[in-house]
Protein backbone atom coordinates (compact mmCIF):
# COMPACT_ATOMS: atom_id res chain seq x y z
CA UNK A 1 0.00 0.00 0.00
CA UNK A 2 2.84 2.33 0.38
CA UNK A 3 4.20 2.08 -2.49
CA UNK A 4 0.55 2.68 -4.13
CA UNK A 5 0.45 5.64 -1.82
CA UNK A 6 3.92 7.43 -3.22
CA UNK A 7 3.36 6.81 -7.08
CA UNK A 8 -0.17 8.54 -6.19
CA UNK A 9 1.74 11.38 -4.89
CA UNK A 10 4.46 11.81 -6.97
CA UNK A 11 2.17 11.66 -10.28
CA UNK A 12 -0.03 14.09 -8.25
CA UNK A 13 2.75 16.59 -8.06
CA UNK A 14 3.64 16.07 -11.68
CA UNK A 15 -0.06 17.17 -12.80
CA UNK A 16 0.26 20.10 -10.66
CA UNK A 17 3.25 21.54 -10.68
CA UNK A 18 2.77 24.15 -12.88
CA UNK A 19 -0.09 25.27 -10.87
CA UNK A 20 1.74 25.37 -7.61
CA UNK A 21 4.49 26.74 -8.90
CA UNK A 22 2.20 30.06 -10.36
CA UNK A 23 0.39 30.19 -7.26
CA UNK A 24 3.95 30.37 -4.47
CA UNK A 25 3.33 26.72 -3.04
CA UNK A 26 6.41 24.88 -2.65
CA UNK A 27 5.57 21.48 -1.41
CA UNK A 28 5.77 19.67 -4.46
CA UNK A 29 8.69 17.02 -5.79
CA UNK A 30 9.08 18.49 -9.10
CA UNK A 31 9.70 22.31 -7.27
CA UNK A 32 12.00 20.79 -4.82
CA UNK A 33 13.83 18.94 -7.09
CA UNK A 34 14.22 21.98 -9.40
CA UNK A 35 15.06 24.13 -6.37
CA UNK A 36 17.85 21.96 -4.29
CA UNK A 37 19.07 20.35 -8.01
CA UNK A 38 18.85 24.04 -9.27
CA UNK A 39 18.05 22.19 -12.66
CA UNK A 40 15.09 23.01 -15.55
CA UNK A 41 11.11 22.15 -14.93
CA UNK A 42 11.63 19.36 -17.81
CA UNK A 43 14.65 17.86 -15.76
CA UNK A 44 12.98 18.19 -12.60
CA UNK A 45 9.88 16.68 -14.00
CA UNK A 46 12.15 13.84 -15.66
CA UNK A 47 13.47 12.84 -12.35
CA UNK A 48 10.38 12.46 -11.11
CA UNK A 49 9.02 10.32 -13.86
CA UNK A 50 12.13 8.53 -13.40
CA UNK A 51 11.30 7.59 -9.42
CA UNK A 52 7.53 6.58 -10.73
CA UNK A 53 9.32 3.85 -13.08
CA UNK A 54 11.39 3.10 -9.74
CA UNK A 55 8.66 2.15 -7.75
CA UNK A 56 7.27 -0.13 -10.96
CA UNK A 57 10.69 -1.26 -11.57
CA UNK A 58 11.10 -0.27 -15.04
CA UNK A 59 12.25 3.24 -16.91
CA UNK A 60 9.11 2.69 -19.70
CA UNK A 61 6.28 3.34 -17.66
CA UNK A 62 6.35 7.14 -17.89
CA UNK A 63 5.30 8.70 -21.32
CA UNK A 64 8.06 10.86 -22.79
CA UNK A 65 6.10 13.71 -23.56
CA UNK A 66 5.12 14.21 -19.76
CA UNK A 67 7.84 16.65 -19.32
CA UNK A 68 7.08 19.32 -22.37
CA UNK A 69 3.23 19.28 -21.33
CA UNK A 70 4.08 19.89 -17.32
CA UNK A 71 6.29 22.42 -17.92
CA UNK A 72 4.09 24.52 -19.66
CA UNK A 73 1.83 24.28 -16.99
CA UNK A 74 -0.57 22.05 -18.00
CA UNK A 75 -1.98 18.39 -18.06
CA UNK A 76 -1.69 16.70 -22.10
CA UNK A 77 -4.38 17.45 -24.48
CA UNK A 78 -5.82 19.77 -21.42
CA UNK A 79 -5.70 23.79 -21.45
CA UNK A 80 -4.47 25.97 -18.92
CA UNK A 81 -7.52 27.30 -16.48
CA UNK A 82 -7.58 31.20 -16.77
CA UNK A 83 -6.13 31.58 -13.17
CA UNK A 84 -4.07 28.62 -11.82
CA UNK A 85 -4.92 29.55 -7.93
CA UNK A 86 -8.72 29.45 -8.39
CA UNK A 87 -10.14 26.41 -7.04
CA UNK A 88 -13.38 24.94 -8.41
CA UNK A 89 -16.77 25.44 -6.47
């Protein structure tokens, strides 16, 4: 169940990042990673991806264009909401 618990997370944080990172939150594995690593969103992102595959055990799981779509702030084939810090009703 843990490990169900941590690819939830991380995959979480992926989807969001862009989000938190427009609205000042910094609780997120793809901002810390880009912060302490002081490396790009796409390599932060990346690294993520790459501890997702961990927990499966493979590098394949993740699709490659993850990284290009998260770092522009949004989910694939999905448009970016008017202002990232409103919440839905």
């Amino acid at each position: 169940m843990a490990l169900t618990g941590q690819h939830v997370a991380l995959v979480n944080d992926l989807f969001s990042a862009g989000k938190e990172r427009a609205c000042g939150e910094t609780y997120n594995s793809v901002l810390i990673i880009q912060r302490t690593r002081q490396c790009a969103p796409a390599s932060a992102a990346r690294q993520v991806m790459n501890l997702i595959a961990a927990i499966h055990g493979n590098s394949s799981s993740c699709p490659r264009n993850w990284p290009r779509c998260l770092t522009a702030g949004q989910r694939p084939s999905a448009s970016v909401p008017p202002s990232p810090c409103t919440w839905p009703a």
